[in-house]
PDB file of N, CA and C in Angstrom:
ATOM      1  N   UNK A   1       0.834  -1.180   0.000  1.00  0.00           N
ATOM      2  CA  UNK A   1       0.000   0.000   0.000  1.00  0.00           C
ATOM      3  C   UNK A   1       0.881   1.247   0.000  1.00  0.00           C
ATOM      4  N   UNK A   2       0.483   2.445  -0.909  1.00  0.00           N
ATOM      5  CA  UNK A   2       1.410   3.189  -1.322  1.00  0.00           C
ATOM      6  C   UNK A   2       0.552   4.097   0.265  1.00  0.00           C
ATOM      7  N   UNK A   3       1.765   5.370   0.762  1.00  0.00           N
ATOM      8  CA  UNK A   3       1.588   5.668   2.088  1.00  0.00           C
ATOM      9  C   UNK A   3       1.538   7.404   1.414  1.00  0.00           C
ATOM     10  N   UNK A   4       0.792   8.373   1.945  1.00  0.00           N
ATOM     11  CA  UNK A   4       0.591   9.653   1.257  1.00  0.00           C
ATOM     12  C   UNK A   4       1.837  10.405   2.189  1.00  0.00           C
ATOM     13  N   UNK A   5       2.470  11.482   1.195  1.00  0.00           N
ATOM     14  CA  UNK A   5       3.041  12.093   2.162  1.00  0.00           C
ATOM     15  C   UNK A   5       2.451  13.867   2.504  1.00  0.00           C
ATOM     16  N   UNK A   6       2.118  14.205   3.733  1.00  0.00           N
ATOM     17  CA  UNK A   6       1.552  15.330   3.734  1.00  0.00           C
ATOM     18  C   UNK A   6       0.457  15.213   4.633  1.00  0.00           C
ATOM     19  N   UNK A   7      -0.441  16.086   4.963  1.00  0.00           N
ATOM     20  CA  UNK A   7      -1.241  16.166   5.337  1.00  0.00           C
ATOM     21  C   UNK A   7      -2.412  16.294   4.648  1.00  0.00           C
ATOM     22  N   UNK A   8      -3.832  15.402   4.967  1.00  0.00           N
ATOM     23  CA  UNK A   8      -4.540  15.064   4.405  1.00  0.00           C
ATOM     24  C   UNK A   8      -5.608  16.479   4.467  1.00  0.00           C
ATOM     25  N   UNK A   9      -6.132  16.977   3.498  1.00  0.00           N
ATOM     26  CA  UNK A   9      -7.119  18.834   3.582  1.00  0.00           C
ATOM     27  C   UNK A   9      -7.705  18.109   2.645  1.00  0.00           C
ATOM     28  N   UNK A  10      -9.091  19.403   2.788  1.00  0.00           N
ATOM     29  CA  UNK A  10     -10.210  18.989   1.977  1.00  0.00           C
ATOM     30  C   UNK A  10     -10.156  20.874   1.416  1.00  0.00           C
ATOM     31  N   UNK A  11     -10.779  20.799   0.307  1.00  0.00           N
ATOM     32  CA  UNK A  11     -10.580  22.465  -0.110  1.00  0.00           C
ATOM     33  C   UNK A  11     -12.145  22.610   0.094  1.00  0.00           C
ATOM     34  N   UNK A  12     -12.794  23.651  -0.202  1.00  0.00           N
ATOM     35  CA  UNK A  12     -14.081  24.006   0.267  1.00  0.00           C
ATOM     36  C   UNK A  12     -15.019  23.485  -1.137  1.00  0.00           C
ATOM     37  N   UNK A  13     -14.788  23.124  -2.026  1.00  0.00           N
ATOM     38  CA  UNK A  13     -15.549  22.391  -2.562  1.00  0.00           C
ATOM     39  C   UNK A  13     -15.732  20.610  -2.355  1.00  0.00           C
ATOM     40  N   UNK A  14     -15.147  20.083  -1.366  1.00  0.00           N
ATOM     41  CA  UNK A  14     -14.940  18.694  -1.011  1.00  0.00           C
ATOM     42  C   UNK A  14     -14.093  18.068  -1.313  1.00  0.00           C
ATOM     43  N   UNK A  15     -12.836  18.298  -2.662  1.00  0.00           N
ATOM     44  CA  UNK A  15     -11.976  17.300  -2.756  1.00  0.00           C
ATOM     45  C   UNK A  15     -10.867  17.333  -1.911  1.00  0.00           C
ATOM     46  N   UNK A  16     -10.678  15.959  -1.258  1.00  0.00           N
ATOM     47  CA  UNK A  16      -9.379  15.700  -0.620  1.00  0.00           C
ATOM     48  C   UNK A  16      -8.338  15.502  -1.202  1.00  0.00           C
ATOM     49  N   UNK A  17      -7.262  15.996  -0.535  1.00  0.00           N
ATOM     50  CA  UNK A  17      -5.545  16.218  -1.220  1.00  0.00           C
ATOM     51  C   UNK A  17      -4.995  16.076  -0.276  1.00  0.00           C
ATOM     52  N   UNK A  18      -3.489  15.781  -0.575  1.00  0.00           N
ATOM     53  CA  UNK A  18      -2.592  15.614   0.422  1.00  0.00           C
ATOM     54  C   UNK A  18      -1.500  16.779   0.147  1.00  0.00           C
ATOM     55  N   UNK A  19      -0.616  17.607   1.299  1.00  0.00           N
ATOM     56  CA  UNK A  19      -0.294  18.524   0.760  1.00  0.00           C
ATOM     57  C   UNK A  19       0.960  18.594   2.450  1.00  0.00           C
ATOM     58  N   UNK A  20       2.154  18.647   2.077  1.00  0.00           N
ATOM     59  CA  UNK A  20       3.099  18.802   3.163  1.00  0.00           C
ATOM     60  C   UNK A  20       3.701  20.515   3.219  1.00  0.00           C
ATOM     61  N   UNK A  21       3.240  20.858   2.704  1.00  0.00           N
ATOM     62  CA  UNK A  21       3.714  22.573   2.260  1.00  0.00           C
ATOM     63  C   UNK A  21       2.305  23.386   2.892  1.00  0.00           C
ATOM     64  N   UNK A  22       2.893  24.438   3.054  1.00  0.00           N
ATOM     65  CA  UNK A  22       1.405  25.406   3.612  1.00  0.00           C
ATOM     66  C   UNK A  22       1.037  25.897   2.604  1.00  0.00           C
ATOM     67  N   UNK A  23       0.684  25.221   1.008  1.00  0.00           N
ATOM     68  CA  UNK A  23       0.463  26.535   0.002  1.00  0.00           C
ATOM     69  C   UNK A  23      -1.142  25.442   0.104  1.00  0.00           C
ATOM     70  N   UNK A  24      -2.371  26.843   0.286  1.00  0.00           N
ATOM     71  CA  UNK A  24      -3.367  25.646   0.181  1.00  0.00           C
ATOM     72  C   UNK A  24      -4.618  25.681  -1.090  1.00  0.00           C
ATOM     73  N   UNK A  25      -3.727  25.336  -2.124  1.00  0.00           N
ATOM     74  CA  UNK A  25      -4.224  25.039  -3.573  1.00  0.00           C
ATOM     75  C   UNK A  25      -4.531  23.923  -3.555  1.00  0.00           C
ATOM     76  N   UNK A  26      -5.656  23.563  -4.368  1.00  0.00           N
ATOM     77  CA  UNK A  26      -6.636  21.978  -4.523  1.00  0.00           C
ATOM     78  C   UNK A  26      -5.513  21.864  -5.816  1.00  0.00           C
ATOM     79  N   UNK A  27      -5.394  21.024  -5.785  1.00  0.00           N
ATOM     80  CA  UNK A  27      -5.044  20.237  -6.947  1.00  0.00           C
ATOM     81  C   UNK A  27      -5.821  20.167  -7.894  1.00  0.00           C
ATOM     82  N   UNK A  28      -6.875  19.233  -7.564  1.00  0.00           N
ATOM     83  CA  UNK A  28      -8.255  19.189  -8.224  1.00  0.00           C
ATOM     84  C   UNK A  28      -8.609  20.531  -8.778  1.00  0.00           C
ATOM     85  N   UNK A  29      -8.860  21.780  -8.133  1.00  0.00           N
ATOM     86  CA  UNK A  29      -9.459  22.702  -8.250  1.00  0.00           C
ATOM     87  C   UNK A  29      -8.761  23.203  -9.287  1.00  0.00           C
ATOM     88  N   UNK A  30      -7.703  23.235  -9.015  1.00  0.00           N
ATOM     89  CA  UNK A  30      -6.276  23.694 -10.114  1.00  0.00           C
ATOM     90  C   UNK A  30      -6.730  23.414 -11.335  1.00  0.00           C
ATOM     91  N   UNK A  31      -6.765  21.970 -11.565  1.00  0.00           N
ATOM     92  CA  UNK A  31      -6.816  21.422 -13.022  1.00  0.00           C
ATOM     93  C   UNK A  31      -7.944  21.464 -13.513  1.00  0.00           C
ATOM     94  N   UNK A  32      -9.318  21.766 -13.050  1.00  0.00           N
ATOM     95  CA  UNK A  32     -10.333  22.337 -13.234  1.00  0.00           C
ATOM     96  C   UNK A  32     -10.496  23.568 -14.314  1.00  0.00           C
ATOM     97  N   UNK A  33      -9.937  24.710 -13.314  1.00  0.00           N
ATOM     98  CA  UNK A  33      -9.139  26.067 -13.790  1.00  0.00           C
ATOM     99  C   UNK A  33      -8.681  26.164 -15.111  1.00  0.00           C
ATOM    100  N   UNK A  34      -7.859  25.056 -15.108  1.00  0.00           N
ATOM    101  CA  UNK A  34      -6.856  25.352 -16.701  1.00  0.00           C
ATOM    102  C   UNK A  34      -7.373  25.225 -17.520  1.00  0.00           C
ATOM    103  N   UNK A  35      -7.113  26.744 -18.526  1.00  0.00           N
ATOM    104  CA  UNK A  35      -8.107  26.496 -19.568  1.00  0.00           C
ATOM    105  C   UNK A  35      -7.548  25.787 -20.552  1.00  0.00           C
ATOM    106  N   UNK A  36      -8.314  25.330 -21.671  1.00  0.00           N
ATOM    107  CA  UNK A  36      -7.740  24.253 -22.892  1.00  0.00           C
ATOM    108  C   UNK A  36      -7.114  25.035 -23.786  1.00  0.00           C
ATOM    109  N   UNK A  37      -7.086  26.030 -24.133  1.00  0.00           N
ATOM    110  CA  UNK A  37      -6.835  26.640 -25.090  1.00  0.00           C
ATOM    111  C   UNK A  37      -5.631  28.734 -24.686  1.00  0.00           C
ATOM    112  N   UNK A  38      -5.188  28.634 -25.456  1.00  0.00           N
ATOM    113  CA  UNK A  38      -4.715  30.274 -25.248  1.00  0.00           C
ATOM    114  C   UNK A  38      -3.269  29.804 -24.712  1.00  0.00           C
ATOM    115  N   UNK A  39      -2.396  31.201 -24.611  1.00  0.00           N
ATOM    116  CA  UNK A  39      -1.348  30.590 -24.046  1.00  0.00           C
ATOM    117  C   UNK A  39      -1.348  30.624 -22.693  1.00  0.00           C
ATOM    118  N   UNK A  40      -2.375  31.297 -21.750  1.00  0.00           N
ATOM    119  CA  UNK A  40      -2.250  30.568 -20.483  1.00  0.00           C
ATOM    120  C   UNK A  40      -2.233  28.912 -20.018  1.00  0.00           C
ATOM    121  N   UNK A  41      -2.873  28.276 -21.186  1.00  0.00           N
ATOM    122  CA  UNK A  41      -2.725  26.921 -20.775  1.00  0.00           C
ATOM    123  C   UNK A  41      -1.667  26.217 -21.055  1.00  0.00           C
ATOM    124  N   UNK A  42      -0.318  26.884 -22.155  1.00  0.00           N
ATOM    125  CA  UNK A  42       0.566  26.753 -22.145  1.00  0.00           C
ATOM    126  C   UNK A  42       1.719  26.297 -20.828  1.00  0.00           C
ATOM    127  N   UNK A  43       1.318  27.278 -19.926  1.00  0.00           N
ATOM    128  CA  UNK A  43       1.759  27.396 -18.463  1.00  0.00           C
ATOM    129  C   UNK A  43       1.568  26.775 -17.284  1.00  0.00           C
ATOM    130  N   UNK A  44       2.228  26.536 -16.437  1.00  0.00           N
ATOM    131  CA  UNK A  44       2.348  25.943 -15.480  1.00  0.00           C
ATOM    132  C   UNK A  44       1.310  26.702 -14.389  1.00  0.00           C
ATOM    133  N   UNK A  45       0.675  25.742 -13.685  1.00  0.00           N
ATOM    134  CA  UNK A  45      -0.414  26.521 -12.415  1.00  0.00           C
ATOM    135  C   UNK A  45      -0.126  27.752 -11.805  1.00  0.00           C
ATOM    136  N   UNK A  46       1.855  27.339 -11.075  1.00  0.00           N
ATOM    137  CA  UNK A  46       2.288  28.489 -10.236  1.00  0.00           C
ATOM    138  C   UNK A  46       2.168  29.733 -11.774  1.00  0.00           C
ATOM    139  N   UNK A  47       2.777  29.599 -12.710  1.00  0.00           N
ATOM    140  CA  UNK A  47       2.894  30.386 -13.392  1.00  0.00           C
ATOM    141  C   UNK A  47       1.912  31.366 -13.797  1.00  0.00           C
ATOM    142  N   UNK A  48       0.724  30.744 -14.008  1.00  0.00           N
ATOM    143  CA  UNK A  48      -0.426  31.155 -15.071  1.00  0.00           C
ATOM    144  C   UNK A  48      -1.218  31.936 -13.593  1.00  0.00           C
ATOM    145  N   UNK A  49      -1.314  31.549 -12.190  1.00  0.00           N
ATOM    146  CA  UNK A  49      -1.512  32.022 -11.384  1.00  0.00           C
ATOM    147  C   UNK A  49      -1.024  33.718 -11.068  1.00  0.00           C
ATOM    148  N   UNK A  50       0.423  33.385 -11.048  1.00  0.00           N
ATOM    149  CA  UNK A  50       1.253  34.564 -11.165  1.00  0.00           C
ATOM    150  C   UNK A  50       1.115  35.646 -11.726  1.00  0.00           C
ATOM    151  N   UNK A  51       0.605  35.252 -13.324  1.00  0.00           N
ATOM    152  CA  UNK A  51      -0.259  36.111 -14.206  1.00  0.00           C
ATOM    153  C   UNK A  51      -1.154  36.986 -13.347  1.00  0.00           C
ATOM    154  N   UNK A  52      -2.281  35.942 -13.432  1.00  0.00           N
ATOM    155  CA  UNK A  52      -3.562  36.064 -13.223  1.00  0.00           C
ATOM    156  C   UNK A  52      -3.521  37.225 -11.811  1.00  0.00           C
ATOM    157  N   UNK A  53      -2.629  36.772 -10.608  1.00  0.00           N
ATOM    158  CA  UNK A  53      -2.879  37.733  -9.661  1.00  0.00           C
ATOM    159  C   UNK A  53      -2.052  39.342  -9.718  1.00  0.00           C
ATOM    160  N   UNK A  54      -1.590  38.979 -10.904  1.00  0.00           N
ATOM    161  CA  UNK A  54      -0.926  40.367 -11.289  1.00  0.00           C
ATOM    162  C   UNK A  54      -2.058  41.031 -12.088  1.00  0.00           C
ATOM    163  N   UNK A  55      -3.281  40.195 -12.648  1.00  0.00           N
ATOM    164  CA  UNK A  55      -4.050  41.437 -13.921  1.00  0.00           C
ATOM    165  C   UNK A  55      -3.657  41.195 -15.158  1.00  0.00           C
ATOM    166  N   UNK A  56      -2.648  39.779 -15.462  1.00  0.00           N
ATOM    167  CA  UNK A  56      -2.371  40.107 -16.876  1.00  0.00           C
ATOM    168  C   UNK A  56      -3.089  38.616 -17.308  1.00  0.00           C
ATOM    169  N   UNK A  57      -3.801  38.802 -18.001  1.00  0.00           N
ATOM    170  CA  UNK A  57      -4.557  37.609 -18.906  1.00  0.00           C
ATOM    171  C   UNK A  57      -4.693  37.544 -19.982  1.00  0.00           C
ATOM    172  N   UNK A  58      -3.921  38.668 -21.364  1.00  0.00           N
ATOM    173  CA  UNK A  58      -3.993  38.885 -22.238  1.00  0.00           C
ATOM    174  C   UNK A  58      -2.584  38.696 -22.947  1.00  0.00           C
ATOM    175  N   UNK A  59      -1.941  38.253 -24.136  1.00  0.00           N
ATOM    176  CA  UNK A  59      -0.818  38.588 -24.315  1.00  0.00           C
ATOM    177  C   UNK A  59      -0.379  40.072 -24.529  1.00  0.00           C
ATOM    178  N   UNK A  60      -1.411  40.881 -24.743  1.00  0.00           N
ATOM    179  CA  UNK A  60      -1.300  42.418 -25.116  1.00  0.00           C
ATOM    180  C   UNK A  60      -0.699  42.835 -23.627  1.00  0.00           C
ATOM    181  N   UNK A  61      -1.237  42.519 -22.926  1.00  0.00           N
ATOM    182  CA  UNK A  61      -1.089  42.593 -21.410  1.00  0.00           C
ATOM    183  C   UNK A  61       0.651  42.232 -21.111  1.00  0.00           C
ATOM    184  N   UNK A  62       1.028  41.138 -21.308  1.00  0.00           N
ATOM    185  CA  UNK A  62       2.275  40.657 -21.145  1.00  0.00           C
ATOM    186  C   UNK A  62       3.018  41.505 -21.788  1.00  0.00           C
ATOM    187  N   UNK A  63       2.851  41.805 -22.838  1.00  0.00           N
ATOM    188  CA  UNK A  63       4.230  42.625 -23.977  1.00  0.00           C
ATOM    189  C   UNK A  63       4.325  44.236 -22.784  1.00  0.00           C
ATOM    190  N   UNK A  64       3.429  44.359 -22.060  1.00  0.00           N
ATOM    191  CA  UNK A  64       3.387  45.764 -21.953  1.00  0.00           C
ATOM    192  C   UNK A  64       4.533  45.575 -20.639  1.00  0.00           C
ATOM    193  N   UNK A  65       5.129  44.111 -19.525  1.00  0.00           N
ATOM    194  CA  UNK A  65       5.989  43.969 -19.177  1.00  0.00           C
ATOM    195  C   UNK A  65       7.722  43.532 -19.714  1.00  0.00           C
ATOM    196  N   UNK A  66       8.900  43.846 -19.212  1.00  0.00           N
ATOM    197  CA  UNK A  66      10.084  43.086 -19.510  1.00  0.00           C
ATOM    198  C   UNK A  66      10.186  41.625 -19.396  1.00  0.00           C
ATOM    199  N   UNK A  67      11.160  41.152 -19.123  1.00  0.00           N
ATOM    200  CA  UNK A  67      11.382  39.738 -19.063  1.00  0.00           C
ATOM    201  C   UNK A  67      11.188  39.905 -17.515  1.00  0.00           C
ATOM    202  N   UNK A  68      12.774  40.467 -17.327  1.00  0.00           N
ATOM    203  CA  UNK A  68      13.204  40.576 -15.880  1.00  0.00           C
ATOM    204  C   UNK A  68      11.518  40.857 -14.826  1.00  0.00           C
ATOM    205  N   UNK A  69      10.693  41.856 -15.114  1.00  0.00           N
ATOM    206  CA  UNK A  69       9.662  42.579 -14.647  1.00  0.00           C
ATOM    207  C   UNK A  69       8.616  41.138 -14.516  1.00  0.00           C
ATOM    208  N   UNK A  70       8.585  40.502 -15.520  1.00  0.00           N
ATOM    209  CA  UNK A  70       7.632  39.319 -15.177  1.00  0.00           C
ATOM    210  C   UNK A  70       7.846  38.008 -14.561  1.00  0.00           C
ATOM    211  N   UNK A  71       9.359  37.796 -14.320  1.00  0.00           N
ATOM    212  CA  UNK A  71      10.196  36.636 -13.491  1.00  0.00           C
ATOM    213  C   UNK A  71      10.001  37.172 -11.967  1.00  0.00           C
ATOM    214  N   UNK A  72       9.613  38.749 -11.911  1.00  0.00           N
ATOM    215  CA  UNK A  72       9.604  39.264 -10.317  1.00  0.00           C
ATOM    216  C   UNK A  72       8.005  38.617  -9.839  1.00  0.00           C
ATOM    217  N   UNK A  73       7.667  38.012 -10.634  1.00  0.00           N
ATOM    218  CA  UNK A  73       5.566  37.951 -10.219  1.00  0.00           C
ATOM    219  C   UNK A  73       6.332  36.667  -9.506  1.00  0.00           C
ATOM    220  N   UNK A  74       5.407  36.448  -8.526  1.00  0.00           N
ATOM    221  CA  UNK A  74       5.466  35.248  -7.309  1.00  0.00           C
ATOM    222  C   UNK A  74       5.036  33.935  -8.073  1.00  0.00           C
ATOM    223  N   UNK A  75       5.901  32.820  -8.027  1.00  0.00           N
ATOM    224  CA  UNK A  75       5.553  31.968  -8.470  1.00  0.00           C
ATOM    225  C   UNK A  75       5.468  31.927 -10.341  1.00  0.00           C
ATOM    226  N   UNK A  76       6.174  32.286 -11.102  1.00  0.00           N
ATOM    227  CA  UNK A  76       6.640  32.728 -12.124  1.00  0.00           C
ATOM    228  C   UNK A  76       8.201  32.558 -12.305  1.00  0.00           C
ATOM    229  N   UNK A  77       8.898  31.256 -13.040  1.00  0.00           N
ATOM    230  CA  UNK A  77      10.047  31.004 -12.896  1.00  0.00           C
ATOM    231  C   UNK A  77      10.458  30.647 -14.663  1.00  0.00           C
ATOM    232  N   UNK A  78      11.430  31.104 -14.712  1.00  0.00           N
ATOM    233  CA  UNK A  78      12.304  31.049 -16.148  1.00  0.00           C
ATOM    234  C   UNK A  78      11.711  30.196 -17.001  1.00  0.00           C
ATOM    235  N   UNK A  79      11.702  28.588 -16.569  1.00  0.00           N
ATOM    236  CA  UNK A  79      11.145  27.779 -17.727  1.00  0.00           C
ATOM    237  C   UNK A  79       9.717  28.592 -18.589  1.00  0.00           C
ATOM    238  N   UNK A  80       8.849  29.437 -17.616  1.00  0.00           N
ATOM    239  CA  UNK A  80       8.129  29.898 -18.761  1.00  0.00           C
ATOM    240  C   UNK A  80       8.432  31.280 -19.307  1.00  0.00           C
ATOM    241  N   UNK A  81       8.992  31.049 -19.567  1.00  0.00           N
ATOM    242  CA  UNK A  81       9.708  32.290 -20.602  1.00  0.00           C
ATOM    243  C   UNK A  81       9.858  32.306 -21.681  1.00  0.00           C
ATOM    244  N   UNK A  82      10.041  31.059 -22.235  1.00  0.00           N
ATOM    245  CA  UNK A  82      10.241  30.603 -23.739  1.00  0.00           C
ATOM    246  C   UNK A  82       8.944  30.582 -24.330  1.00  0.00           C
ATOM    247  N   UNK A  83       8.345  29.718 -23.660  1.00  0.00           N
ATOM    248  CA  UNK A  83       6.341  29.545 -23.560  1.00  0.00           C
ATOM    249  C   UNK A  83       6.024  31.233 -24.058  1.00  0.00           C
ATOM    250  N   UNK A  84       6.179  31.577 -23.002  1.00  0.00           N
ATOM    251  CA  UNK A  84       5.615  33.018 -23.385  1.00  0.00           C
ATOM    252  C   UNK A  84       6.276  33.909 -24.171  1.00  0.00           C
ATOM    253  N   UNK A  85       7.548  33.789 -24.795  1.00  0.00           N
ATOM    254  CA  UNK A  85       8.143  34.358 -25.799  1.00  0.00           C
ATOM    255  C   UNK A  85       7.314  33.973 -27.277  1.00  0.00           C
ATOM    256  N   UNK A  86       7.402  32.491 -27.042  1.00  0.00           N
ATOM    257  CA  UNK A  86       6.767  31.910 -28.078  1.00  0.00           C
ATOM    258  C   UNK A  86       5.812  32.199 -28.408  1.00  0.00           C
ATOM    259  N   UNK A  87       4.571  32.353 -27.608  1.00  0.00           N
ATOM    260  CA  UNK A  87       3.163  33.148 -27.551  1.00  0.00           C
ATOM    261  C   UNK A  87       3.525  34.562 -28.503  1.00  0.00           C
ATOM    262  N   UNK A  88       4.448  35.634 -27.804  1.00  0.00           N
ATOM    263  CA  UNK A  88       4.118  36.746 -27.772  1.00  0.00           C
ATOM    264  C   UNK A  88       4.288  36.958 -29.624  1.00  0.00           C
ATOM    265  N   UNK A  89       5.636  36.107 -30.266  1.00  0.00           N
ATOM    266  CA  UNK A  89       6.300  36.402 -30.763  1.00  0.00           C
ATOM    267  C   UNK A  89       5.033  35.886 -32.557  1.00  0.00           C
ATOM    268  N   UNK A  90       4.196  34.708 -32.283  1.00  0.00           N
ATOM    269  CA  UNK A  90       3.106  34.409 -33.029  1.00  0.00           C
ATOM    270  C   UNK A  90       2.200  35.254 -33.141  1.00  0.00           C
ATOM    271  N   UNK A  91       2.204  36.209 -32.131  1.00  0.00           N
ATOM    272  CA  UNK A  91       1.098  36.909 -32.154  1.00  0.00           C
ATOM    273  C   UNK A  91       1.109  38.522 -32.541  1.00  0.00           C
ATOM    274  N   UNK A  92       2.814  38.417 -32.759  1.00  0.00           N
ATOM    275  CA  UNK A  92       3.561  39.529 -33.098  1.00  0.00           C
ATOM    276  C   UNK A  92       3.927  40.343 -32.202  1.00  0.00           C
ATOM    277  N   UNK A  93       4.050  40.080 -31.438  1.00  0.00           N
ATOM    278  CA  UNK A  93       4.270  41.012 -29.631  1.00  0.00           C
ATOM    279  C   UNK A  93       5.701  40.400 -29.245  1.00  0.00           C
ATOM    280  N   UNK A  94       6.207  41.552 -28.448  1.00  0.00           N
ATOM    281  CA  UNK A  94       7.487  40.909 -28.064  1.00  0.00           C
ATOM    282  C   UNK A  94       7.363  41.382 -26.764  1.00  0.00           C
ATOM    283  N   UNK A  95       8.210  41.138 -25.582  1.00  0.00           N
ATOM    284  CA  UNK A  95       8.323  41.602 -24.175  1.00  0.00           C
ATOM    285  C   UNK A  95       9.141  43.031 -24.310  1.00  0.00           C
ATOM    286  N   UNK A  96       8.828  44.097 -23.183  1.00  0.00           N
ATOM    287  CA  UNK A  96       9.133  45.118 -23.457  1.00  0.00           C
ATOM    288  C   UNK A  96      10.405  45.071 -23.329  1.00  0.00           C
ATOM    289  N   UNK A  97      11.475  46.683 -24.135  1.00  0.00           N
ATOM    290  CA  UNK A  97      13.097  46.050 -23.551  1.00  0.00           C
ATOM    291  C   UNK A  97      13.242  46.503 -22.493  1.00  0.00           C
TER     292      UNK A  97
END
């Protein structure tokens, strides 16, 4: 029998998770969230979060930050950088210099 590591929480819609960190995101709820399509779904939870609690949900939105300026959002780390270069750069947008 495989043994959970963490402590066992329920998030306020009922699903149980196990979670050894104090960050208290459903899992479940998480993957719910992600949308199918756009380049937020490109992104990683912490990432697309990071966005989101900054106000930026648009790529128009993103170009109007630097690189450096959007690696400072919490939970927002290098690997998506390329992701979102890639986005900006299809859509004809680049990050500010």
């Amino acid at each position: 029998m495989k043994t959970q590591k963490g402590n066992l929480r329920i998030c306020h819609k009922g699903h149980k998770y196990y979670k050894s960190s104090s960050c208290p995101t459903c899992p479940t709820c998480e993957q719910e969230r992600k949308p199918d399509n756009g380049f937020l779904s490109m992104l990683s939870a912490p990432a697309r979060r990071a966005l989101e609690n900054n106000g930026v949900t648009t790529l128009q939105q993103v170009s109007t930050f630097s690189e450096k300026e959007i690696l400072q959002f919490h939970g927002m780390g290098p690997a998506s950088l390329p992701k979102l270069r890639t986005a900006l750069q299809a859509n004809g947008l680049a990050f500010k210099n």
